[in-house]
C-alpha atoms as a PDB file:
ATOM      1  CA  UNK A   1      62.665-172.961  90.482  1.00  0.00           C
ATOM      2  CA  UNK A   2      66.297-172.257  89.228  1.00  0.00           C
ATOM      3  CA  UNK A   3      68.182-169.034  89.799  1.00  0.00           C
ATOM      4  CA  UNK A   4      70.440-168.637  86.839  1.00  0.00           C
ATOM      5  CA  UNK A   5      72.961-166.090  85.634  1.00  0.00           C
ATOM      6  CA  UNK A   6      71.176-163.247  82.888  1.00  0.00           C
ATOM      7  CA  UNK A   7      74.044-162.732  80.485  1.00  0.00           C
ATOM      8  CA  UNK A   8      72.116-160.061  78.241  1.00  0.00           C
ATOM      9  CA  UNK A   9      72.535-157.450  80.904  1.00  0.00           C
ATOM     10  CA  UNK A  10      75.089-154.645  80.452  1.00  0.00           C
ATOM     11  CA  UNK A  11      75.797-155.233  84.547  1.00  0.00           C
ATOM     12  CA  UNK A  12      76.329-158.972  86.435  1.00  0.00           C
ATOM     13  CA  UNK A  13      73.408-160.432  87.402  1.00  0.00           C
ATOM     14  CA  UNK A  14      71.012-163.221  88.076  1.00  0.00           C
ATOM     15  CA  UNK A  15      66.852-163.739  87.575  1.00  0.00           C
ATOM     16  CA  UNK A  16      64.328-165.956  88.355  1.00  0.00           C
ATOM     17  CA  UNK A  17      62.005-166.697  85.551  1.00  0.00           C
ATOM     18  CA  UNK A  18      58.805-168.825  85.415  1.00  0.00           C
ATOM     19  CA  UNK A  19      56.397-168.610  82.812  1.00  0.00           C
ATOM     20  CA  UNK A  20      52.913-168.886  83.450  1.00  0.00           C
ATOM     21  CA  UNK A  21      51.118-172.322  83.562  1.00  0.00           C
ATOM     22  CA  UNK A  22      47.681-171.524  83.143  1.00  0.00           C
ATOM     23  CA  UNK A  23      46.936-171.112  79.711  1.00  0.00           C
ATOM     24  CA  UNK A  24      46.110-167.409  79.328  1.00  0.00           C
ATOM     25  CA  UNK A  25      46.082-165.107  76.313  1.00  0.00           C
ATOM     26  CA  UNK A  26      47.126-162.171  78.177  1.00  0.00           C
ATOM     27  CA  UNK A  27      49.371-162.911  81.586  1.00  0.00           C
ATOM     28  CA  UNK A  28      50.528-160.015  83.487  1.00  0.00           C
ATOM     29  CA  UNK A  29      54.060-159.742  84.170  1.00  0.00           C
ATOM     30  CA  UNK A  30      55.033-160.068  88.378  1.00  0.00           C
ATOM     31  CA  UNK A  31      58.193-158.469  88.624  1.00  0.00           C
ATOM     32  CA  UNK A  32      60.011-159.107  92.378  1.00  0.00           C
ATOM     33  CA  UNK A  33      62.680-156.548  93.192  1.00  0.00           C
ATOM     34  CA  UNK A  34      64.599-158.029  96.456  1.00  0.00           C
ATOM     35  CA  UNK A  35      65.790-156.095  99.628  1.00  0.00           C
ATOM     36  CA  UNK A  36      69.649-155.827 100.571  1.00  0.00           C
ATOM     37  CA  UNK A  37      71.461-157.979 100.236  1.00  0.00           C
ATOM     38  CA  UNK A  38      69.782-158.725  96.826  1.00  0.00           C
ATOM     39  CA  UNK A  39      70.393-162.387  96.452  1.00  0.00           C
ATOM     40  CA  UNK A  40      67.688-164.197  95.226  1.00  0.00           C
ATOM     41  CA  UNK A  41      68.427-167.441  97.111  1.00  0.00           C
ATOM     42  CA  UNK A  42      66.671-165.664 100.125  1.00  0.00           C
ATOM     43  CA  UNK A  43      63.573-165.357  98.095  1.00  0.00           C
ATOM     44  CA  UNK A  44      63.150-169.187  96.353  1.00  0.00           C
ATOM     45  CA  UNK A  45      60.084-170.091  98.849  1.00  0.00           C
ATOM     46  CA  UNK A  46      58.293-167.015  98.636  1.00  0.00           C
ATOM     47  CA  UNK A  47      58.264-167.080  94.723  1.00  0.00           C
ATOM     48  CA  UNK A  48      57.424-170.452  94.298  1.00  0.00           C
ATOM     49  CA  UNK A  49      54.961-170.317  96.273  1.00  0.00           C
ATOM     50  CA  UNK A  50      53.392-166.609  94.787  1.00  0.00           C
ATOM     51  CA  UNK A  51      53.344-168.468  91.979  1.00  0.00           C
ATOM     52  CA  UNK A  52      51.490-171.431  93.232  1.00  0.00           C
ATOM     53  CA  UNK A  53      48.654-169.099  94.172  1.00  0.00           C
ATOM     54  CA  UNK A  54      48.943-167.047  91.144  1.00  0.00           C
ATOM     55  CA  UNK A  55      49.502-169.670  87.789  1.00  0.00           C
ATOM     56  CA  UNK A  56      48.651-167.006  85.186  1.00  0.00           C
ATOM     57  CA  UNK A  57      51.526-164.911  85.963  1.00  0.00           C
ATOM     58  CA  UNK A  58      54.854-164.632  84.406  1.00  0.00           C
ATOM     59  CA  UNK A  59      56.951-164.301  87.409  1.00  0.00           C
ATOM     60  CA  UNK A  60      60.605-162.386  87.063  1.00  0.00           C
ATOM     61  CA  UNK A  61      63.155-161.364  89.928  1.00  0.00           C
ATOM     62  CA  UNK A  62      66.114-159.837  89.367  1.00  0.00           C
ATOM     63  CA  UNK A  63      68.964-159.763  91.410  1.00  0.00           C
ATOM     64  CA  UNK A  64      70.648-156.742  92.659  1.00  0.00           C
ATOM     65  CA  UNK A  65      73.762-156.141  89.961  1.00  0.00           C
ATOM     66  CA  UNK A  66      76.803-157.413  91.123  1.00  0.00           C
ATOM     67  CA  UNK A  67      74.738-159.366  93.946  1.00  0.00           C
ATOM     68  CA  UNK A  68      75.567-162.507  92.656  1.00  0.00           C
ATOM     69  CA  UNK A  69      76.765-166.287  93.037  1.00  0.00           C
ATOM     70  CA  UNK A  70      76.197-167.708  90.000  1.00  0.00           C
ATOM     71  CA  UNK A  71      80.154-168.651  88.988  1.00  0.00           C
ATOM     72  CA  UNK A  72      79.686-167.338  84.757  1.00  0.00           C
ATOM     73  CA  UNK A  73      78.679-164.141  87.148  1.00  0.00           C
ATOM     74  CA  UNK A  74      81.249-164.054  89.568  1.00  0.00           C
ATOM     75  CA  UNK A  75      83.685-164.041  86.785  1.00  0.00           C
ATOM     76  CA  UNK A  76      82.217-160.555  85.503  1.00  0.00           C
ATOM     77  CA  UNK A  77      83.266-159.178  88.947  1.00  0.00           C
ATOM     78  CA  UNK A  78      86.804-158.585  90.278  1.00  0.00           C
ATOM     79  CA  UNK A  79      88.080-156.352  93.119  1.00  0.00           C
ATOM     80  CA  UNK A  80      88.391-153.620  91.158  1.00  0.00           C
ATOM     81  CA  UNK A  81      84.802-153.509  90.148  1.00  0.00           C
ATOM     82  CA  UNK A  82      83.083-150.163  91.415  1.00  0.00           C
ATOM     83  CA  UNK A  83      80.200-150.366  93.896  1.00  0.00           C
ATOM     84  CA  UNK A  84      77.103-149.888  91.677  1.00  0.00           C
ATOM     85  CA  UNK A  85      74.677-147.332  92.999  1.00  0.00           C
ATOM     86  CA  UNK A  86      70.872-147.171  93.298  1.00  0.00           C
ATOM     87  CA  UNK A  87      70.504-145.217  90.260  1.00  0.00           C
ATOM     88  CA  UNK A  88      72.442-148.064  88.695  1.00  0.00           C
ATOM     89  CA  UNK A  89      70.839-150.478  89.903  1.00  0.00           C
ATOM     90  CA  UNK A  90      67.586-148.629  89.210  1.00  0.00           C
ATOM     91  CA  UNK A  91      68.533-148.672  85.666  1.00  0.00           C
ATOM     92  CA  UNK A  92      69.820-152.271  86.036  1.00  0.00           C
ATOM     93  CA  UNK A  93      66.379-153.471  86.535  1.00  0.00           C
ATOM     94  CA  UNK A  94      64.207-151.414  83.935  1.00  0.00           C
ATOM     95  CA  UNK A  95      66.783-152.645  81.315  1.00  0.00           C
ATOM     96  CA  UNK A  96      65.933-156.442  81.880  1.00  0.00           C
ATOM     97  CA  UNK A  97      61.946-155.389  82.892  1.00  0.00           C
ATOM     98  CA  UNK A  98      62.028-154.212  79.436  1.00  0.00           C
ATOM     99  CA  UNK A  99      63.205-157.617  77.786  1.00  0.00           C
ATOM    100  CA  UNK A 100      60.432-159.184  78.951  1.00  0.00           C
ATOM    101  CA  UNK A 101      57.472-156.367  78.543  1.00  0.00           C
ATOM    102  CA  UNK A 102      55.790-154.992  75.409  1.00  0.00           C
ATOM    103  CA  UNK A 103      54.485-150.975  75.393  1.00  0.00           C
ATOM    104  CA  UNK A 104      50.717-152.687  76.715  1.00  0.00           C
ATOM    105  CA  UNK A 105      51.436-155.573  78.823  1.00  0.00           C
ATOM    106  CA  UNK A 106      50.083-154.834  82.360  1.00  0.00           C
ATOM    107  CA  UNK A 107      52.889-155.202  84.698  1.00  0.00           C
ATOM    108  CA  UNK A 108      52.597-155.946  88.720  1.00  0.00           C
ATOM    109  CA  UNK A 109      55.710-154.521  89.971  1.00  0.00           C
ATOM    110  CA  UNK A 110      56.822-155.302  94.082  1.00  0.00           C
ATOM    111  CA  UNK A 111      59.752-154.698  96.263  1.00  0.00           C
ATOM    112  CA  UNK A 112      60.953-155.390  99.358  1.00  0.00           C
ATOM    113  CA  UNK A 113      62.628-153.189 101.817  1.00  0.00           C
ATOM    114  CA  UNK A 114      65.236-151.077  99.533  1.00  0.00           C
ATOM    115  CA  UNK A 115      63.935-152.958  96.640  1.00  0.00           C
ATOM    116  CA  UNK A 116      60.626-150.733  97.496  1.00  0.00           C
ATOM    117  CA  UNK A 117      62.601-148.080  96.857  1.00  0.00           C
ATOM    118  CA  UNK A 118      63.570-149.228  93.778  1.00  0.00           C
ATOM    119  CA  UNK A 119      60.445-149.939  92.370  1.00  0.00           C
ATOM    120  CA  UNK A 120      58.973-146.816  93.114  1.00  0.00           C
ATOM    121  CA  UNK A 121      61.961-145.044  91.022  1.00  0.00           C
ATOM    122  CA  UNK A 122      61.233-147.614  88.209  1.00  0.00           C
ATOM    123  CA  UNK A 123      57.090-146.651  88.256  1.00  0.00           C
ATOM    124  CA  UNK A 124      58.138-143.728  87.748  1.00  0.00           C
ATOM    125  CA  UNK A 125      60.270-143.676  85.464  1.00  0.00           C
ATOM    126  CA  UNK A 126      59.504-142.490  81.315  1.00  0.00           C
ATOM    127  CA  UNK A 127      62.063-145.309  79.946  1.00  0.00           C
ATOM    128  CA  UNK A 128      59.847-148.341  81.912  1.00  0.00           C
ATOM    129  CA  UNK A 129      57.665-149.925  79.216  1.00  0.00           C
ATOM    130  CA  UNK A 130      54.696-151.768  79.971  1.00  0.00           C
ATOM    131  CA  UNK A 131      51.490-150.748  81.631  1.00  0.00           C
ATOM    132  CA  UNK A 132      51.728-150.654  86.204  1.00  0.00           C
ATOM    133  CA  UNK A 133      48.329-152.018  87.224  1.00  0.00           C
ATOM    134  CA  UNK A 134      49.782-152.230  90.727  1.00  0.00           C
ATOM    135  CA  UNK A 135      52.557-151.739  92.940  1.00  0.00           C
ATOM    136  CA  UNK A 136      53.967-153.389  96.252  1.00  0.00           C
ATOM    137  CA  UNK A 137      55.673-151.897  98.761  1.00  0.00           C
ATOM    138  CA  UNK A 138      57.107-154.434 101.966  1.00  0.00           C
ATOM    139  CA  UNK A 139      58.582-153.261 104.497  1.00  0.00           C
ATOM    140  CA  UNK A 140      59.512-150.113 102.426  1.00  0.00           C
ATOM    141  CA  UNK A 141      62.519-148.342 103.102  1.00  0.00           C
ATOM    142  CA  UNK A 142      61.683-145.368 101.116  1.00  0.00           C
ATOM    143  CA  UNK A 143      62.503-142.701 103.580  1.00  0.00           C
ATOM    144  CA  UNK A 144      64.576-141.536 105.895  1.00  0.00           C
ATOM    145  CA  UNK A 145      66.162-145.046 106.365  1.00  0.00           C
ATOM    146  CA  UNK A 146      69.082-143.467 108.917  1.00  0.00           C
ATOM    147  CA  UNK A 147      66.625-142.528 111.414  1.00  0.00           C
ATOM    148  CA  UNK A 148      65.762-146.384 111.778  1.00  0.00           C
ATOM    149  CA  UNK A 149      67.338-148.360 114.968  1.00  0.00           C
ATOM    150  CA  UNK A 150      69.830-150.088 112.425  1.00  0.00           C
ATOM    151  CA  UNK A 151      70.053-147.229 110.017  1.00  0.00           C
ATOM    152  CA  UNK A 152      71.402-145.082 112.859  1.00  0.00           C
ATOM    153  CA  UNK A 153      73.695-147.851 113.510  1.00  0.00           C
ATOM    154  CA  UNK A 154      74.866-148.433 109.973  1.00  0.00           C
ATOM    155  CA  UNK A 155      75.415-144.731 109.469  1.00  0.00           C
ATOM    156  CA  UNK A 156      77.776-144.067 112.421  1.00  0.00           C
ATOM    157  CA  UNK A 157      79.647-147.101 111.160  1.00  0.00           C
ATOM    158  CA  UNK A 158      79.776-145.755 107.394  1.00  0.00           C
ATOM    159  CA  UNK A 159      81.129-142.498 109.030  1.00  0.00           C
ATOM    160  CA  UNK A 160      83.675-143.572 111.069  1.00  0.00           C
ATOM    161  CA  UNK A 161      84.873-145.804 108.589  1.00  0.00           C
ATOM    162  CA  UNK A 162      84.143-144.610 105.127  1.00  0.00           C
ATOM    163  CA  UNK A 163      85.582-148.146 103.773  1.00  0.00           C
ATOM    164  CA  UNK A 164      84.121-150.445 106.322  1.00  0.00           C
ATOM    165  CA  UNK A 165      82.464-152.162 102.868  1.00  0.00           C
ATOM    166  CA  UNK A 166      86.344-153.156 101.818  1.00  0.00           C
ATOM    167  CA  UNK A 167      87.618-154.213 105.301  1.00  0.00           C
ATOM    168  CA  UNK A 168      84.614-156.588 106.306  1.00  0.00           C
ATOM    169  CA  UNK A 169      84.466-158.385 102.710  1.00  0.00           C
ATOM    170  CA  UNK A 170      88.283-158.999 103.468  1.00  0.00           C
ATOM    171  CA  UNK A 171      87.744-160.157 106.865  1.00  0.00           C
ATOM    172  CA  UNK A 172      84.903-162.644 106.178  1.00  0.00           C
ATOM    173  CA  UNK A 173      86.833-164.158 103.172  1.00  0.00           C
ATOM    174  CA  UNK A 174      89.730-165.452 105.992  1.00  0.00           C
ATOM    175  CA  UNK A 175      87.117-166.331 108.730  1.00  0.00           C
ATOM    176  CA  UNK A 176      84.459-168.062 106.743  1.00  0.00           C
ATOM    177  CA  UNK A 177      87.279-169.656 103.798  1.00  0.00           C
ATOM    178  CA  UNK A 178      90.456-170.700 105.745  1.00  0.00           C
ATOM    179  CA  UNK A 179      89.705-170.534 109.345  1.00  0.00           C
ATOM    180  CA  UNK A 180      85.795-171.940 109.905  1.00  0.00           C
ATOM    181  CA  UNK A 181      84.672-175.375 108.163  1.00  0.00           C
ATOM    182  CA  UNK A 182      81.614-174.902 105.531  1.00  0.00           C
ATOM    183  CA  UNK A 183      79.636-176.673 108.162  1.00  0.00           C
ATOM    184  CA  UNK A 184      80.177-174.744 111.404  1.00  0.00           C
ATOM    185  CA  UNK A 185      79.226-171.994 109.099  1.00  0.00           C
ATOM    186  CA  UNK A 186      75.999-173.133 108.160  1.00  0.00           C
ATOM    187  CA  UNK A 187      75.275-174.079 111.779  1.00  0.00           C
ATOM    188  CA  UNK A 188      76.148-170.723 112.657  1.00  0.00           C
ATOM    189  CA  UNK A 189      73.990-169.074 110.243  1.00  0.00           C
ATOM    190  CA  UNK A 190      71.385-171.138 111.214  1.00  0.00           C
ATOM    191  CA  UNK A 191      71.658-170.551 114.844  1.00  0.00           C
ATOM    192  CA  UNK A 192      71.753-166.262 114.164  1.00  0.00           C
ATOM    193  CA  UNK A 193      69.148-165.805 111.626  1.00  0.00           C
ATOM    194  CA  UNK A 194      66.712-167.945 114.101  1.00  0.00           C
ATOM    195  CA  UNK A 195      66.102-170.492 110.723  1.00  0.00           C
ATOM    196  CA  UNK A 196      65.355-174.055 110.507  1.00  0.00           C
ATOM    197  CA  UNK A 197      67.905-176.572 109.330  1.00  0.00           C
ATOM    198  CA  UNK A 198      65.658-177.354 106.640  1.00  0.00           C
ATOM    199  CA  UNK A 199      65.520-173.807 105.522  1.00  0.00           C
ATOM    200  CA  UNK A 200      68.502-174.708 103.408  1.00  0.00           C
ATOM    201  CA  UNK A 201      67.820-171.585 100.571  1.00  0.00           C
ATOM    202  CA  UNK A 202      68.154-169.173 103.433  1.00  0.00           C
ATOM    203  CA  UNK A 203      71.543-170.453 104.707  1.00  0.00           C
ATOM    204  CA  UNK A 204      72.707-171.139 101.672  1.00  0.00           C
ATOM    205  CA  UNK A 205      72.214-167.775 100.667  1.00  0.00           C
ATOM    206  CA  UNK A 206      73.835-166.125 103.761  1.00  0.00           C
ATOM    207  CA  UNK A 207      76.617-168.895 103.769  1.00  0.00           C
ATOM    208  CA  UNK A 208      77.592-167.879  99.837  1.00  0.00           C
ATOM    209  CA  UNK A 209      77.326-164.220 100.879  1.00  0.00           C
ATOM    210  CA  UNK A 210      79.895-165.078 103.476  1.00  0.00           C
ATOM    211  CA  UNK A 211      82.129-166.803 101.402  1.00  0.00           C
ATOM    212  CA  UNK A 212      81.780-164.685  98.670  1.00  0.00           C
ATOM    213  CA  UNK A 213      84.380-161.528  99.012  1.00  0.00           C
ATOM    214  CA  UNK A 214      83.161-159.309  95.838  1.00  0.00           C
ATOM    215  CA  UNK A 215      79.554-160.381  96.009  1.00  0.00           C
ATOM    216  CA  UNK A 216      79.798-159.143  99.975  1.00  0.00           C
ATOM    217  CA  UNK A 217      81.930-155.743  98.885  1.00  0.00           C
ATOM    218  CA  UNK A 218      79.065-154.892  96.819  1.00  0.00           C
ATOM    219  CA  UNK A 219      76.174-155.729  99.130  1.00  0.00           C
ATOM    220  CA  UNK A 220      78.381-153.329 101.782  1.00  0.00           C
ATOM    221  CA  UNK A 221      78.851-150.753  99.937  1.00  0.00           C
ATOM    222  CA  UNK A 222      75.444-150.230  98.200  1.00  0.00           C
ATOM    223  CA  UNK A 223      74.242-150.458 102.162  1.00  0.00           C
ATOM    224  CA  UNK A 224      76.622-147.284 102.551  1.00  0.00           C
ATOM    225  CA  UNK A 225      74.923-145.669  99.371  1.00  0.00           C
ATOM    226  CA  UNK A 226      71.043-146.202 100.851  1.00  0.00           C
ATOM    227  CA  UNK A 227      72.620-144.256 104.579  1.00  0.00           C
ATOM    228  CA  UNK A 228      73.477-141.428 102.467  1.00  0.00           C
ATOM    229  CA  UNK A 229      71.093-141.283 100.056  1.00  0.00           C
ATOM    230  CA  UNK A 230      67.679-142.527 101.372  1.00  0.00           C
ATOM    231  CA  UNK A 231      66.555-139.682 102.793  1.00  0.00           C
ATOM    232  CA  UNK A 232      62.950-137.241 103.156  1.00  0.00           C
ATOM    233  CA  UNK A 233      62.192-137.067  99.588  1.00  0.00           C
ATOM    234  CA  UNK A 234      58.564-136.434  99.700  1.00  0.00           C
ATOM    235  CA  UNK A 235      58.472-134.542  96.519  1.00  0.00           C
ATOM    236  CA  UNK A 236      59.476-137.357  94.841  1.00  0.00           C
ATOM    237  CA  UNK A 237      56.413-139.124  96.812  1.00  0.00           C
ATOM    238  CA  UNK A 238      53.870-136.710  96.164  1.00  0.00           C
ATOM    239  CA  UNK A 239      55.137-137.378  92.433  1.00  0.00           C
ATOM    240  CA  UNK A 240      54.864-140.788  92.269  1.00  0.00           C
ATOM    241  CA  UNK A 241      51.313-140.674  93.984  1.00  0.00           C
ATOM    242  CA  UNK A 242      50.208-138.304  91.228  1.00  0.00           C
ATOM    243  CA  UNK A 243      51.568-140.024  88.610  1.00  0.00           C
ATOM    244  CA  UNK A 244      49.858-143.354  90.165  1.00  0.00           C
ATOM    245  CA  UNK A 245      46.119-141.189  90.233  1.00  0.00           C
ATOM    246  CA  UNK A 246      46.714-140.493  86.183  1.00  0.00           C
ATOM    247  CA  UNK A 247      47.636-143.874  85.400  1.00  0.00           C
ATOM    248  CA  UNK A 248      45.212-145.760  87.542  1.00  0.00           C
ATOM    249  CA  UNK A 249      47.872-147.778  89.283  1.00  0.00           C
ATOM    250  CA  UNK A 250      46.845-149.812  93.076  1.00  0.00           C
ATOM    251  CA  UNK A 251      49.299-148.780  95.064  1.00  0.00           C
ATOM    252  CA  UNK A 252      49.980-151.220  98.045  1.00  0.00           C
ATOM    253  CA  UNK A 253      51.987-150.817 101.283  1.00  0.00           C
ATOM    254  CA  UNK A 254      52.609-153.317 103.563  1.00  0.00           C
ATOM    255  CA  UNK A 255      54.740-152.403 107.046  1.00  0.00           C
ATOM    256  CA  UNK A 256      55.934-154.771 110.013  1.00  0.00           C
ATOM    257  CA  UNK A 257      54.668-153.180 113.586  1.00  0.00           C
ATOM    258  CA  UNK A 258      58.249-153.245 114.710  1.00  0.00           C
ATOM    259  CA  UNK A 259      60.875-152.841 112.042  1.00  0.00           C
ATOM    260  CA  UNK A 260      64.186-151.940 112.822  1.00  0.00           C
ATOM    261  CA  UNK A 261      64.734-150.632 109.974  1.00  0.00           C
ATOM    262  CA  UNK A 262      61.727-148.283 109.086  1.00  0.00           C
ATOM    263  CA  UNK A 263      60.792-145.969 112.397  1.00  0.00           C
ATOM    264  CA  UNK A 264      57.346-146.075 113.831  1.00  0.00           C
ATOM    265  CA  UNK A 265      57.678-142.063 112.845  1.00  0.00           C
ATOM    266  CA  UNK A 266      58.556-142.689 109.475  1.00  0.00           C
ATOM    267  CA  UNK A 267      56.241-145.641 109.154  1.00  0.00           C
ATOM    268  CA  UNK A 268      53.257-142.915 110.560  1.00  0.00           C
ATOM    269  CA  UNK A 269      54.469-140.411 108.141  1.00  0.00           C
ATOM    270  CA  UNK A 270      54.335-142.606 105.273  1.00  0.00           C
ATOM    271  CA  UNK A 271      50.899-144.052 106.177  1.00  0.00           C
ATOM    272  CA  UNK A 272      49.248-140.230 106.729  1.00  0.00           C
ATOM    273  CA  UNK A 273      51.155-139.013 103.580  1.00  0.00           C
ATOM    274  CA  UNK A 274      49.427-141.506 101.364  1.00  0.00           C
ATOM    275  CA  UNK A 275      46.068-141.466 102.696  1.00  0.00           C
ATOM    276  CA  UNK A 276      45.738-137.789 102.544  1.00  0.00           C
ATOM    277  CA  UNK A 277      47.020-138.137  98.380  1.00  0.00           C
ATOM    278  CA  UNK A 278      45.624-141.100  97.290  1.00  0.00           C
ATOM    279  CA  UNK A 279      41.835-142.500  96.392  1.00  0.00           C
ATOM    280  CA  UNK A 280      40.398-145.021  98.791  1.00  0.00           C
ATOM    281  CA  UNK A 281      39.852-147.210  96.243  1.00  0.00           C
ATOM    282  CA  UNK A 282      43.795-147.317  94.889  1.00  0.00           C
ATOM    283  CA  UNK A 283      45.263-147.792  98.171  1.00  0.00           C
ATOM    284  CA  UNK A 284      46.009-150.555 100.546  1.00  0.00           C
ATOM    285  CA  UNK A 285      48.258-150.117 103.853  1.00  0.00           C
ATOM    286  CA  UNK A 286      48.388-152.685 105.890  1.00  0.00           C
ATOM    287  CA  UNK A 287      50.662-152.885 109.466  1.00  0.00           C
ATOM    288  CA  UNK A 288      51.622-156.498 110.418  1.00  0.00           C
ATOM    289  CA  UNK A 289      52.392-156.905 113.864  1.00  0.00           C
ATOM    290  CA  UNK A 290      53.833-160.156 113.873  1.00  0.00           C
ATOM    291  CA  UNK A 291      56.111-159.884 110.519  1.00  0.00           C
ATOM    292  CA  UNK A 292      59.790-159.362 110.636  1.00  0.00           C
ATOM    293  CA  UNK A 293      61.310-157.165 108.108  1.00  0.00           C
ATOM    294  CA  UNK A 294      62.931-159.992 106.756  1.00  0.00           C
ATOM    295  CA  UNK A 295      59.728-161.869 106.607  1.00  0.00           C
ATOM    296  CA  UNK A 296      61.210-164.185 103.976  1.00  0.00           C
ATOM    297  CA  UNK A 297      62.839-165.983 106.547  1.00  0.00           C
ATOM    298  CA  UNK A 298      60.163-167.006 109.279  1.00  0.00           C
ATOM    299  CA  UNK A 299      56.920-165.167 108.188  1.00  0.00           C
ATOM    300  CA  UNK A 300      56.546-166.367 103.803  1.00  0.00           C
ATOM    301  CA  UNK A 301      53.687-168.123 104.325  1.00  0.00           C
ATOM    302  CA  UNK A 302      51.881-165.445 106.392  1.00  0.00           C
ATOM    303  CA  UNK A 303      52.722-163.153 103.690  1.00  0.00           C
ATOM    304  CA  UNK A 304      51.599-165.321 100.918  1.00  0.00           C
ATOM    305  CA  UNK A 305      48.265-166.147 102.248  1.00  0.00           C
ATOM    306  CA  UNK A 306      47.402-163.218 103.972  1.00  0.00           C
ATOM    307  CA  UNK A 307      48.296-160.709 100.976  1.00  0.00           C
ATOM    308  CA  UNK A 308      48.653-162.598  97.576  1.00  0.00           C
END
């Protein structure tokens, strides 16, 4: 399973594309949004292994725009490249969703943390083509994201230092390039994200995010965007739910017990909202205990056979 650079895009970015191998007339179309920091190295495992259990998809991820490390990429980014925004990257994604679907084909459309958020803008919105017969939500961060243990965190550092997402890209470029050997790196990385050795798509991801000063600016400052803008939008909710109930999309939510990035308040919220709006029969929530929020990096195989 090869990540490889999408050149047909109007912004920089990379997919993941795997056709289906069981011989179907009509496949549905899986489309994986990822979390910050949008890389789809993170994700390599849990999609092949989706798409072990589930051969008569077409499986697509898309990277977030500018989130890359593909090097015909890289070279469509310089420093003076603007941060693109969640409505950008919104847009990003229902551009390339729409190179791949047809006005009928049933799509299966999933997100994970502010990808969530992202794929419930792109349900929603008119210029999406292609049928939603369900949608995924993991470890959503669809509301009120500052009010999180991290987002409260991240916020007061956005405010005190509106341009933290130019200094730390700068910083990282002379630790991780000139002062600490590719290897100590990886070791580190290894060591702090509590990862196996052998997890080598999970360090190599975080080791080219290190080394890789644009593709880092970006993932900062669309972090900064998500603080600002991520907020109690439950009009927009009640919205989507309705438009789900017309169109008969399954709408699924899956939380961890103890993210530190979604509040057990928010988390409640969200859970009561949806009950209260949505059939019994279209809705799934389920609260995982022992998930992190970044489940692709200990919990994929939980994931994958519990839910998929």
């Amino acid at each position: 399973m090869s990540i490889q650079g999408y050149h047909a895009a109007s912004l920089p970015t990379c997919i993941i594309h795997i056709l289906p191998t069981d011989d179907v007339e009509e496949s549905p179309l899986f489309v994986w949004i990822p979390g910050n920091p949008g890389l789809l190295e993170y994700y390599q495992e849990f999609l092949r292994k989706i798409h072990q259990k589930n051969p008569s998809w077409e499986l697509l991820a898309i990277s977030h725009a500018g989130a890359v490390i593909e090097s015909s990429q890289l070279k469509r980014l310089d420093h003076k490249a603007p941060i693109y925004d969640l409505n950008e990257q919104i847009n990003h994604k229902i551009e390339i969703i729409n190179k791949y679907s047809t006005p009928d084909r049933k799509l299966i459309i999933m997100g994970h943390s502010v990808g969530a958020y992202m794929v419930q803008k792109i349900v929603a919105s008119s210029n999406l083509v292609g049928s939603v017969v369900k949608m995924g939500l993991l470890t959503p961060t669809v509301i009120d994201i500052h009010k999180s243990s991290h987002g409260v965190l991240f916020t007061k550092a956005f405010e005190w230092a509106a341009n933290l997402y130019e200094y730390l890209p700068f910083l990282s470029d002379i630790a991780f390039n000139k002062l600490i050997p590719s290897y100590w790196t990886k070791l580190l990385v290894s060591f702090m994200m509590g990862c196996a050795w052998d997890d080598h798509h999970i360090i190599l991801g975080t080791f080219l995010l290190l080394t890789q000063r644009e593709t880092l600016r970006q993932v900062l400052g669309l972090a900064s965007v998500e603080m600002r803008q991520i907020r109690n939008d439950w009009s927009f909710q009640k919205t989507l739910i309705d438009q789900c109930k017309q169109n008969g999309t399954d709408i699924w939510i899956l939380f961890s017990g103890n993210d530190h990035w979604v509040s057990n308040n928010t988390m409640a919220e969200l859970i009561t909202f949806y009950k209260e709006r949505c059939p019994e029969n279209k809705l799934q929530v389920d609260v995982h205990n022992n998930i992190k929020h970044s489940f692709v990096v200990s919990n994929v195989d939980t994931i994958v056979n519990s839910y998929f």
